[in-house]
N, C-alpha and C. Protein backbone atom coordinates (compact mmCIF):
# COMPACT_ATOMS: atom_id res chain seq x y z
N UNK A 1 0.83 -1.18 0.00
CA UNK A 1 0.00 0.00 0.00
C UNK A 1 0.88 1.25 0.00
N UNK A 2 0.63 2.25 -0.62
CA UNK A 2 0.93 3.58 -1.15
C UNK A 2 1.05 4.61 -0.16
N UNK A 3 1.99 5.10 1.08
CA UNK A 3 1.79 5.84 1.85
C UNK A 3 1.03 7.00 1.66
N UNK A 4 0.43 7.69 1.66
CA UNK A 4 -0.99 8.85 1.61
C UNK A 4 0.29 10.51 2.52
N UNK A 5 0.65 11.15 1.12
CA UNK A 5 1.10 12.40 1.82
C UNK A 5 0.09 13.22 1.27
N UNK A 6 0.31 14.08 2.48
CA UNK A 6 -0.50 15.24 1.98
C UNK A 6 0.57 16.73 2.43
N UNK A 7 0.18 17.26 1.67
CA UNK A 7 1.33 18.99 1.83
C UNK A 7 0.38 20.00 2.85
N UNK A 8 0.73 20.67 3.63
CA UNK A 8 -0.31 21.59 4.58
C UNK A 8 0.74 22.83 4.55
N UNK A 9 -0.07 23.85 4.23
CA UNK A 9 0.66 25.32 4.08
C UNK A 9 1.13 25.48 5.45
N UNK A 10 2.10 26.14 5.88
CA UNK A 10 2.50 26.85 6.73
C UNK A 10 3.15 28.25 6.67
N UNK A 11 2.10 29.55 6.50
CA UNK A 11 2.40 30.46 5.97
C UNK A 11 2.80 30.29 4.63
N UNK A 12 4.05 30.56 4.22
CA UNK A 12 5.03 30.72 2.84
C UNK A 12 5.11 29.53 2.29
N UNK A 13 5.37 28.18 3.66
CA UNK A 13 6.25 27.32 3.74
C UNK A 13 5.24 25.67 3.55
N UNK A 14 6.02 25.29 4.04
CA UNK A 14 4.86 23.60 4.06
C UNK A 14 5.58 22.30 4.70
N UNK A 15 5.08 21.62 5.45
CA UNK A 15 5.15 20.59 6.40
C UNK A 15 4.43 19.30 4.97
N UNK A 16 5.14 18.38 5.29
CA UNK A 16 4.46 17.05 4.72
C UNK A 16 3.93 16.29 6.20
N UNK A 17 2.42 15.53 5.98
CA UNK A 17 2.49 14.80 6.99
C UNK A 17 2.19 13.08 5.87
N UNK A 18 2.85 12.19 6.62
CA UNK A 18 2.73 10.95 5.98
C UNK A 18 1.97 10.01 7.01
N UNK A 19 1.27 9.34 6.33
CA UNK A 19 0.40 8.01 6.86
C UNK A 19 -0.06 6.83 6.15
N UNK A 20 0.20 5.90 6.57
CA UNK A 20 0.54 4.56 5.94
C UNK A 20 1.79 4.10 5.43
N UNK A 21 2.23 4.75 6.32
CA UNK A 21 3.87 4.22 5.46
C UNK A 21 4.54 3.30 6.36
N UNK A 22 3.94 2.81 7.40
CA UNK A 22 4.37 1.51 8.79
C UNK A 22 3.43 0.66 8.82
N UNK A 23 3.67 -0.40 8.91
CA UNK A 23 2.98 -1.72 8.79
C UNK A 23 1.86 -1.20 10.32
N UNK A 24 0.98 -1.57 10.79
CA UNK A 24 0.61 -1.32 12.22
C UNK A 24 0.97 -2.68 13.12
N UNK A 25 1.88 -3.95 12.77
CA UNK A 25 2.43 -4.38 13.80
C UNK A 25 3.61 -4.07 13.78
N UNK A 26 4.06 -3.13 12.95
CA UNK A 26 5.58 -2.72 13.04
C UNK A 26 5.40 -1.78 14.27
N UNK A 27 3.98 -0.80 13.89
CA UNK A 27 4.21 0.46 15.03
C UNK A 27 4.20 -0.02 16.35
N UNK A 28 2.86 -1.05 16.50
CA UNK A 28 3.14 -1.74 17.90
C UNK A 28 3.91 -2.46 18.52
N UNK A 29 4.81 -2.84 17.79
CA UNK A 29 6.54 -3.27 18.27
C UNK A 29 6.83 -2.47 18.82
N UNK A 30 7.35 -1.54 18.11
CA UNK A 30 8.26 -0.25 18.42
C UNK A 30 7.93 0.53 19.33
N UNK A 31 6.29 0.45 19.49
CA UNK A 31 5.82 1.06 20.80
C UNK A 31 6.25 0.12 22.29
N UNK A 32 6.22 -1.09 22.30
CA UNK A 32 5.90 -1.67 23.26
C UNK A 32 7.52 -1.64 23.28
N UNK A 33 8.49 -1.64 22.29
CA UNK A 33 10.15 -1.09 22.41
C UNK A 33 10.86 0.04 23.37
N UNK A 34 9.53 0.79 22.96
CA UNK A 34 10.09 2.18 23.54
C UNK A 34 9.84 2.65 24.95
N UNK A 35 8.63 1.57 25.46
CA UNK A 35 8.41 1.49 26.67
C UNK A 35 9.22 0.95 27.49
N UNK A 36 10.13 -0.04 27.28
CA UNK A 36 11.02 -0.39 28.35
C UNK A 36 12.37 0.26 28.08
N UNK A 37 12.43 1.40 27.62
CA UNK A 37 13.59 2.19 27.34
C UNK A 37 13.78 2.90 28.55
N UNK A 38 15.04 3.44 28.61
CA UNK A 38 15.54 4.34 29.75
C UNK A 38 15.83 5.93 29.02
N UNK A 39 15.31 6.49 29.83
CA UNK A 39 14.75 8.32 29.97
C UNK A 39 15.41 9.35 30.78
N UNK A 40 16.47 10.30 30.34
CA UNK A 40 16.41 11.32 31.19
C UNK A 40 15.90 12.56 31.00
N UNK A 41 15.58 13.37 32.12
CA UNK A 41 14.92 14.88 31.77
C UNK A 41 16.35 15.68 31.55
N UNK A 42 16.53 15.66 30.14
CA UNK A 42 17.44 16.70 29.96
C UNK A 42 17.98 17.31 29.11
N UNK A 43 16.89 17.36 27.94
CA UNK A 43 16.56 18.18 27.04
C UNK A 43 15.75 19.05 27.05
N UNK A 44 16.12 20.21 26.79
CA UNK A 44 14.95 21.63 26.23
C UNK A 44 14.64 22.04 24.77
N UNK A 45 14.03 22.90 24.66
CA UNK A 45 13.50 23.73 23.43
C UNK A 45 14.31 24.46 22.66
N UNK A 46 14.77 25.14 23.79
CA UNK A 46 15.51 26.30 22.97
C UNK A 46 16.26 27.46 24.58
N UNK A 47 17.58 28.09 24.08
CA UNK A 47 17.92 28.50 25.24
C UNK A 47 17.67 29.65 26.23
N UNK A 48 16.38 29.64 26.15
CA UNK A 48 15.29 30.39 26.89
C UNK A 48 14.30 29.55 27.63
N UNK A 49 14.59 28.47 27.68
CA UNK A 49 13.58 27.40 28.06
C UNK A 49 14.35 26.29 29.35
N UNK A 50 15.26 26.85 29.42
CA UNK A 50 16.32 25.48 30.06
C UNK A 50 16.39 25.18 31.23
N UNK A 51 14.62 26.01 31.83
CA UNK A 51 14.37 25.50 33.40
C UNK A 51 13.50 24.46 32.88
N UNK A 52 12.86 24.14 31.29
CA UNK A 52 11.93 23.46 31.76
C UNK A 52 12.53 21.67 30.76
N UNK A 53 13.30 21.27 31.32
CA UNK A 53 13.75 20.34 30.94
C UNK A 53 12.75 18.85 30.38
N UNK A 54 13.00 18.35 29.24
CA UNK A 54 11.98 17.36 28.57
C UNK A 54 12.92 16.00 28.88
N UNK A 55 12.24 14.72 28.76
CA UNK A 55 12.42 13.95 28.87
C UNK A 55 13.21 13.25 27.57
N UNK A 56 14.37 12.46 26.90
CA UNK A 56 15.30 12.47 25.81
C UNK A 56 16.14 11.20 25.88
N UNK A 57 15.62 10.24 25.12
CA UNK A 57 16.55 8.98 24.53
C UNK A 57 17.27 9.09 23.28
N UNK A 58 18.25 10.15 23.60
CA UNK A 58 19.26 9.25 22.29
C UNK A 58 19.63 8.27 21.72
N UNK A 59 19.57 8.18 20.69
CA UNK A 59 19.60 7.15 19.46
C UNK A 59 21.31 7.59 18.84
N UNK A 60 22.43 6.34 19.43
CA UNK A 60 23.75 6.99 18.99
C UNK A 60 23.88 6.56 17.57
N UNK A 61 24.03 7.41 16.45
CA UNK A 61 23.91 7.00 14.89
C UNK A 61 24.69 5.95 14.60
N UNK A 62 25.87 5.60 14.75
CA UNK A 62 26.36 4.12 14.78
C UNK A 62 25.57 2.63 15.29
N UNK A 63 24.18 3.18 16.15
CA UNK A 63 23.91 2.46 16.73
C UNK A 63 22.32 1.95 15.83
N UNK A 64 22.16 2.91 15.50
CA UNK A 64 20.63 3.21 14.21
C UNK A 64 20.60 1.77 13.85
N UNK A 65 21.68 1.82 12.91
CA UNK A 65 21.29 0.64 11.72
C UNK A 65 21.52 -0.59 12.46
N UNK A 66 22.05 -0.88 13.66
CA UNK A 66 22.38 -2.11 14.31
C UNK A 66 21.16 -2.68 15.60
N UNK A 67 20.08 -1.93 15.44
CA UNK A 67 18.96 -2.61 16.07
C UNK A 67 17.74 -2.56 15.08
N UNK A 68 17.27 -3.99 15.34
CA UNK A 68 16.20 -3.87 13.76
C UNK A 68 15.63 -3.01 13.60
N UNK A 69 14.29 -3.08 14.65
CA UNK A 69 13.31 -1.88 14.85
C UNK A 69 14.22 -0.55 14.44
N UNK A 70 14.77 -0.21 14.91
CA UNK A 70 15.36 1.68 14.50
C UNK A 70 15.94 1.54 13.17
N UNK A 71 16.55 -0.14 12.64
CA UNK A 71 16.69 -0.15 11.06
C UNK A 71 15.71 0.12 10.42
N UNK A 72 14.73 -0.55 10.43
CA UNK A 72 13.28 -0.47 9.87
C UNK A 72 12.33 0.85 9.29
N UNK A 73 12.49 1.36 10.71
CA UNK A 73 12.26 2.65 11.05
C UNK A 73 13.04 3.99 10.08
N UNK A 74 13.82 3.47 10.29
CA UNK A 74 15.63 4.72 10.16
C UNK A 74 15.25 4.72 8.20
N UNK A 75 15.09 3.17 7.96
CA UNK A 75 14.60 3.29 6.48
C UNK A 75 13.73 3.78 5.45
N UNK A 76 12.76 3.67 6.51
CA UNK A 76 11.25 4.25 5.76
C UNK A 76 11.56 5.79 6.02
N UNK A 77 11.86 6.03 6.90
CA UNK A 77 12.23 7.77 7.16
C UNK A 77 12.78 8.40 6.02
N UNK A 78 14.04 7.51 5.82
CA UNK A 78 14.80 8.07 5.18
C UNK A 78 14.72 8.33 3.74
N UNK A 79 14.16 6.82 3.34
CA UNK A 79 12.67 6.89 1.79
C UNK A 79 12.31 8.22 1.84
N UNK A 80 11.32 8.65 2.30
CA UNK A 80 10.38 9.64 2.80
C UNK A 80 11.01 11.22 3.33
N UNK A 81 12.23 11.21 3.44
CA UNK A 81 13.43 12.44 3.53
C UNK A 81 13.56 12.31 1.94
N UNK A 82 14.29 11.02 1.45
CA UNK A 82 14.73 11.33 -0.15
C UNK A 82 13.69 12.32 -0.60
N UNK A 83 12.57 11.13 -0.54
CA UNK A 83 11.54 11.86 -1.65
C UNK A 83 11.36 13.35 -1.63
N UNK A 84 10.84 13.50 -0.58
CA UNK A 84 10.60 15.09 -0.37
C UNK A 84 11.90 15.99 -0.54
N UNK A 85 12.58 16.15 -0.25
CA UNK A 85 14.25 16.41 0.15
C UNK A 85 15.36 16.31 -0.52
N UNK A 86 15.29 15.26 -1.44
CA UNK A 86 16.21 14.66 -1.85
C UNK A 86 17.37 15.35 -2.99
N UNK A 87 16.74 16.60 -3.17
CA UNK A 87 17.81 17.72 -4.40
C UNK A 87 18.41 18.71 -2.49
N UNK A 88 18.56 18.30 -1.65
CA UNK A 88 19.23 18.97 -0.93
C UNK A 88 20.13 18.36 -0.08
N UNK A 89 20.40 17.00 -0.54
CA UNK A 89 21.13 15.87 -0.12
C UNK A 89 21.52 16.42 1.42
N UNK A 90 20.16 15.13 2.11
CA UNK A 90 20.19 15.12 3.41
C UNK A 90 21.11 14.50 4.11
N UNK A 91 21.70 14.53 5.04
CA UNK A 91 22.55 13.78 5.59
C UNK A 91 22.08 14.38 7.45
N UNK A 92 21.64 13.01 7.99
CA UNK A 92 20.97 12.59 9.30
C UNK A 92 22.61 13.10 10.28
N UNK A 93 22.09 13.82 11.29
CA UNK A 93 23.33 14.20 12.36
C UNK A 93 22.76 13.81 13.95
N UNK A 94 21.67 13.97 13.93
CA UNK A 94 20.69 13.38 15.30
C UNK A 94 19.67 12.61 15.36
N UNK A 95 19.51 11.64 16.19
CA UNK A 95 18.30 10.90 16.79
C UNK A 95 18.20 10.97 17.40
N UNK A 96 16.57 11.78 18.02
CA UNK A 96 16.52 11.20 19.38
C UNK A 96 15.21 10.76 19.56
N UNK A 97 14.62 9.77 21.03
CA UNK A 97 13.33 9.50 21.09
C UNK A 97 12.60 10.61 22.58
N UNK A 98 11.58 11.41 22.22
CA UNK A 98 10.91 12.26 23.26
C UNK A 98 10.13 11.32 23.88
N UNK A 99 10.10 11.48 25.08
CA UNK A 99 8.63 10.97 25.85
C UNK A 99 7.91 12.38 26.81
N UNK A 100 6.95 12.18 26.37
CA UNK A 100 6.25 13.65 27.01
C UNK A 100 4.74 13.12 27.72
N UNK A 101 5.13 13.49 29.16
CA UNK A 101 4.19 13.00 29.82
C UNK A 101 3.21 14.37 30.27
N UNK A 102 2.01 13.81 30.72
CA UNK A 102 1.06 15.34 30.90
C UNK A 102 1.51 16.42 32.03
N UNK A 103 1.44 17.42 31.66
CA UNK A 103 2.14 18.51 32.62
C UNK A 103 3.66 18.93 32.33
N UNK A 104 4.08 18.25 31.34
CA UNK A 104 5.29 18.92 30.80
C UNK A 104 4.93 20.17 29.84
N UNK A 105 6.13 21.23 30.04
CA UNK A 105 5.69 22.56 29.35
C UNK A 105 6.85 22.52 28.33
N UNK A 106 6.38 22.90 27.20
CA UNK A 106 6.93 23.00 25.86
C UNK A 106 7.05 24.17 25.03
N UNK A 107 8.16 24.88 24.60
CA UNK A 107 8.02 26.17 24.14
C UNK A 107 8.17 26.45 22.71
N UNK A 108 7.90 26.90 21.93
CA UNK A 108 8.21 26.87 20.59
C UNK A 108 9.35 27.35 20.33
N UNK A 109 9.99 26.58 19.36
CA UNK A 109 11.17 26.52 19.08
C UNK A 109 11.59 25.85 17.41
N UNK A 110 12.88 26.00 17.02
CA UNK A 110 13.13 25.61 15.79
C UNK A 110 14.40 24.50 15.93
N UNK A 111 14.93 23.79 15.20
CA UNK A 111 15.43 22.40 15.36
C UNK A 111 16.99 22.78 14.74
N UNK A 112 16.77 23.54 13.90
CA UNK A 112 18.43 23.70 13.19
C UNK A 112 18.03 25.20 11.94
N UNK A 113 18.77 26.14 11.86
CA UNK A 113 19.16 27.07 10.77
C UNK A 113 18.60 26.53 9.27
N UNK A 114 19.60 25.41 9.00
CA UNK A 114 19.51 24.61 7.70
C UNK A 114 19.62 22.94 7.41
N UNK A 115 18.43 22.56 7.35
CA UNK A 115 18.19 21.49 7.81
C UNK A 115 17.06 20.52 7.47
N UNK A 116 16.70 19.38 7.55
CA UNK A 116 15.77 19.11 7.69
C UNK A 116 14.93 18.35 9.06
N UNK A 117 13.68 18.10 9.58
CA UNK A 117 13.29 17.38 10.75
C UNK A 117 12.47 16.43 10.27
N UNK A 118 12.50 15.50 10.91
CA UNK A 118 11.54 14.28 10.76
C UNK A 118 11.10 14.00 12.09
N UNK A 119 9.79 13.90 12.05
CA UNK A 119 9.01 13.37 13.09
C UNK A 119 8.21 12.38 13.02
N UNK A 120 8.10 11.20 13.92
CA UNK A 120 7.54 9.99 14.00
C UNK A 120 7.04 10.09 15.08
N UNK A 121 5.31 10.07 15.35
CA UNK A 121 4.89 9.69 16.35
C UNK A 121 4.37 8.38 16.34
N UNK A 122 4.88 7.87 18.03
CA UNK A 122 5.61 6.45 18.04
C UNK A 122 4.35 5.68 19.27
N UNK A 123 3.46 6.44 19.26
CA UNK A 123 2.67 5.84 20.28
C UNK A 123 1.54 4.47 19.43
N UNK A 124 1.20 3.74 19.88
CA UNK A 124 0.48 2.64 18.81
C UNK A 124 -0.92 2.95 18.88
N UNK A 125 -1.67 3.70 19.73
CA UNK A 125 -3.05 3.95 20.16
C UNK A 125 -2.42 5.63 19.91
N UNK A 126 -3.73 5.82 19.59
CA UNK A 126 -3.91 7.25 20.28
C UNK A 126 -5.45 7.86 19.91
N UNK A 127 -6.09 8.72 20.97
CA UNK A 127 -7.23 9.36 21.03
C UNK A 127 -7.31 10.52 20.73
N UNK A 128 -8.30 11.00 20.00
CA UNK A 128 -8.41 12.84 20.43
C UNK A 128 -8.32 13.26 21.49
N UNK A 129 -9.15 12.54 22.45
CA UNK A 129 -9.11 13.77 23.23
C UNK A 129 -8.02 13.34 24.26
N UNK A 130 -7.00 12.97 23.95
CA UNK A 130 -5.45 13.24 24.75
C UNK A 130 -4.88 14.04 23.85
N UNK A 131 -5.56 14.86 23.04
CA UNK A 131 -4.68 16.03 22.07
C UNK A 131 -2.84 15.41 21.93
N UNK A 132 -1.79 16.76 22.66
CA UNK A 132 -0.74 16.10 22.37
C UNK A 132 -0.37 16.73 20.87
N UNK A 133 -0.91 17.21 20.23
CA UNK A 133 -0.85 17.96 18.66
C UNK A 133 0.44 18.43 19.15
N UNK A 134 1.46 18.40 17.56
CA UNK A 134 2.28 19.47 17.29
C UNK A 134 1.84 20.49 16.88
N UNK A 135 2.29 21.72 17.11
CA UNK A 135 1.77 23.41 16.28
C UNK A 135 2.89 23.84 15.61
N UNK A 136 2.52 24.18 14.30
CA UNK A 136 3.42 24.70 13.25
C UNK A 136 3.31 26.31 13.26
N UNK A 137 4.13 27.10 13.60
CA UNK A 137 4.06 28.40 13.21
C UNK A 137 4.31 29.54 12.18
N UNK A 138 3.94 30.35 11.75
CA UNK A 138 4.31 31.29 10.73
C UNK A 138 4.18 33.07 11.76
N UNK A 139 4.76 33.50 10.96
CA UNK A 139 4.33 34.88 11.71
C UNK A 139 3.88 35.50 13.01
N UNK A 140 4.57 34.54 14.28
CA UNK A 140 4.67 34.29 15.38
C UNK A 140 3.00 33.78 15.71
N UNK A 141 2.48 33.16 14.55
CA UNK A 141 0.88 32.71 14.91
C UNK A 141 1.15 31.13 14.43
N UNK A 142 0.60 30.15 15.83
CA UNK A 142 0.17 28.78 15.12
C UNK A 142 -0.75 28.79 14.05
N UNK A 143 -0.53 28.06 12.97
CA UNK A 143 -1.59 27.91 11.67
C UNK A 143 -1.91 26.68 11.44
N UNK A 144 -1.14 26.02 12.01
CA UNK A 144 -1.60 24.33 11.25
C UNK A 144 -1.00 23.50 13.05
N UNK A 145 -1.76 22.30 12.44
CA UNK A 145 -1.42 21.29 14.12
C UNK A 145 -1.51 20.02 13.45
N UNK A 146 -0.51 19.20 14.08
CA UNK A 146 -0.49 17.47 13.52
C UNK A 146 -0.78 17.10 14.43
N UNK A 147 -2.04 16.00 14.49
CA UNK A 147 -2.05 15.04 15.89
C UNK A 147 -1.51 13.35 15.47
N UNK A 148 -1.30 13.40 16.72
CA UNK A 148 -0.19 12.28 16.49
C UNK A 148 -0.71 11.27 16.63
N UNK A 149 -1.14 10.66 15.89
CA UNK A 149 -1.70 9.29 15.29
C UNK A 149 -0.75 8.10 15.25
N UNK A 150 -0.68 7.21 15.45
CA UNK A 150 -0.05 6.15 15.38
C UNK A 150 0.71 5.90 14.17
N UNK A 151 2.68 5.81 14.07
CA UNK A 151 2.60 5.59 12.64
C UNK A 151 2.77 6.90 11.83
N UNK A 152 2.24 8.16 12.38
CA UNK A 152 2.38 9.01 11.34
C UNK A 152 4.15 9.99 11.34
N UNK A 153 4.10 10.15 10.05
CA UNK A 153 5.25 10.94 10.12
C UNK A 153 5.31 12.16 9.45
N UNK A 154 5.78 13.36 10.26
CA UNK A 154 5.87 14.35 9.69
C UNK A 154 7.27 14.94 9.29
N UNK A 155 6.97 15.73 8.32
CA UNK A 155 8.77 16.00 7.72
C UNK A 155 8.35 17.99 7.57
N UNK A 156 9.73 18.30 8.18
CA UNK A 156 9.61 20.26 7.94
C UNK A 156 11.16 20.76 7.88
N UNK A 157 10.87 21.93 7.07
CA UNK A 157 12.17 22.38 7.50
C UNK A 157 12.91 22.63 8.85
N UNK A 158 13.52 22.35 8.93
CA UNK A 158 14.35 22.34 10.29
C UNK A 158 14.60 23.55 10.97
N UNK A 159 13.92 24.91 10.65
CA UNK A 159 14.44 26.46 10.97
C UNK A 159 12.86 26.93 10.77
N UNK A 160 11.86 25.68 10.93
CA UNK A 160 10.24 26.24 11.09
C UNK A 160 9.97 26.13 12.75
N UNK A 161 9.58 27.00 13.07
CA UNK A 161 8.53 27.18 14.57
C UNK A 161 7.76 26.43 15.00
N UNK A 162 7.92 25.43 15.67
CA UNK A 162 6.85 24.38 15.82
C UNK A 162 7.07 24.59 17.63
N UNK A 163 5.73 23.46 17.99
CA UNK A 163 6.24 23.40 19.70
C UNK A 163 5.48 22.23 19.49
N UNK A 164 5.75 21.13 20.45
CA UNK A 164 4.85 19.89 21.24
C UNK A 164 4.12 19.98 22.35
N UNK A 165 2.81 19.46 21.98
CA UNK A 165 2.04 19.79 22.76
C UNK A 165 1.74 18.46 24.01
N UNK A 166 1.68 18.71 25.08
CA UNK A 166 1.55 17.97 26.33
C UNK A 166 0.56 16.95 25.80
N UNK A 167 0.49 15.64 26.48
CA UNK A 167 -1.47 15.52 26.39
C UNK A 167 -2.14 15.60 27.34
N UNK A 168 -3.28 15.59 27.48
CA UNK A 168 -4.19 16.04 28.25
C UNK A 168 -4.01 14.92 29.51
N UNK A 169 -5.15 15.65 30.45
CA UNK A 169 -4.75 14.48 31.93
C UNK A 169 -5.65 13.36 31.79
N UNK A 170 -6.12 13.32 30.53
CA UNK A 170 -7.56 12.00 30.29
C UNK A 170 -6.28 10.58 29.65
N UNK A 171 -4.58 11.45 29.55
CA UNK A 171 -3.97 10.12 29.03
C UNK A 171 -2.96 9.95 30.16
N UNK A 172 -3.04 8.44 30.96
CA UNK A 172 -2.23 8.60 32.01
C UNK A 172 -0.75 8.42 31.66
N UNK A 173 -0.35 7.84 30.24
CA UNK A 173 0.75 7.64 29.50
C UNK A 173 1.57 8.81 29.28
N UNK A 174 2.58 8.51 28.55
CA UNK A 174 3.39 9.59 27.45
C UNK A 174 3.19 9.58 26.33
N UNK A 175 3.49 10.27 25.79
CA UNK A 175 3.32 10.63 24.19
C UNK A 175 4.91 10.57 23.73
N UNK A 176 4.95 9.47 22.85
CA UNK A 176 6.41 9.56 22.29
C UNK A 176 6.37 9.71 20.78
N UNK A 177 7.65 10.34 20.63
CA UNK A 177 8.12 10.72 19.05
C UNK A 177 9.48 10.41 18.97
N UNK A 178 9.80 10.24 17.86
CA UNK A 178 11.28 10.18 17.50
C UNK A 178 11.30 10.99 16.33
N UNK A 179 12.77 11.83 17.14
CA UNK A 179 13.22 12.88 15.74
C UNK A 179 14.05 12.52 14.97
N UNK A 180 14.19 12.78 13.89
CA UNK A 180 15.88 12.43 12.88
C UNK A 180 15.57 13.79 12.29
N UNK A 181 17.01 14.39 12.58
CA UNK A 181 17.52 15.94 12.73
C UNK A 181 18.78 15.74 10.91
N UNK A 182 18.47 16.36 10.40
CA UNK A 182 19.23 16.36 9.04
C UNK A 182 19.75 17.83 8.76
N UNK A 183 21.70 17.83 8.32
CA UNK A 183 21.67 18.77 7.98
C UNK A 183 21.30 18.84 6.29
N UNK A 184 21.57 20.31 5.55
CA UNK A 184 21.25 19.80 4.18
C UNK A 184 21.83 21.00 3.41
N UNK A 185 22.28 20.37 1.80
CA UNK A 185 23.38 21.38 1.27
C UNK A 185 22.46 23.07 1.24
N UNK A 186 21.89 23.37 1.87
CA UNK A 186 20.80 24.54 1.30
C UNK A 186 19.52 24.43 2.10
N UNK A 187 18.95 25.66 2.96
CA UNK A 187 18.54 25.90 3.21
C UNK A 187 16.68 25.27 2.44
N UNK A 188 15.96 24.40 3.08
CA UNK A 188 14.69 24.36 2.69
C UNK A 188 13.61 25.26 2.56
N UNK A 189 12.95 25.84 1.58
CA UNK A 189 12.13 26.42 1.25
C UNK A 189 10.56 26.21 1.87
């Protein structure tokens, strides 16, 4: 089956979000993977933010291709970077996996100058109303929001305004994502 992108304006600019591009017992592997992972609070947003520390599993890039699941994973991403991306020859410099539990505060922020981001939200369930949406910004105004659906992946330039949003107290869980942080010869449009 044919992963389903769709393009969503962001101001000037544009976010891809992808769906169907993970088997759904692949996602529920990887979920039930990421749960017995180890977590520290000690990542932020941006350096105006660095009382409010997030929760952060690095993924060491030597280490990517040598566990299946993050092979698997690391592949279809990277499909899905070509495609979109691929006249700005990406080359991956970070992984990491977020876990964001309710009552964590999140500030908007941008990921890299010149670059690209990939986002995978990694939870195997998910509801509306545990929100949890990313917000995309333009013109210091949110315009667009991804909710994080099982499986889905979103791709942006890496120097767009986004923030993560908590989920609500109706989810007693976390909300996890994994980023792959790309630099790239040229600035994305």
């Amino acid at each position: 089956m044919e992963p389903q992108r769709t393009i969503r304006p962001v101001g000037e600019r544009w976010i891809q979000v992808i769906d169907g591009a993970f088997d759904p017992a692949f996602v529920a592997m990887l979920d039930r993977w990421l749960h017995k992972l180890a977590f520290v609070r000690e990542d932020y947003d941006n350096d105006g933010a660095t009382a409010f520390l997030h929760f952060v599993h690095d993924i060491a890039l030597d280490k990517l291709d040598a566990q299946p699941l993050y092979r698997q994973l690391h592949s279809i991403v990277q499909r899905e970077v070509e495609h979109a991306y691929g006249a700005l020859a990406p080359a991956l410099y970070r992984s990491q996996i977020n876990l964001g539990p309710y009552g964590d505060h999140y500030t908007a922020h941008i990921d890299n100058n010149q670059g690209v981001t990939a986002i995978y939200f990694a939870n195997a369930e998910w509801r509306e109303e545990w929100q949890g949406e990313t917000l995309f910004y333009a013109d210091g105004e949110p315009v667009t929001a991804v909710a994080p659906r099982p499986g889905r992946l979103a791709l942006l330039p890496g120097d767009m305004v986004h923030r993560v949003g908590a989920p609500s107290r109706l989810f007693a869980g976390a909300r996890y994502t994994i980023a792959f942080k790309y630099s790239t010869s040229e600035k994305p449009s």
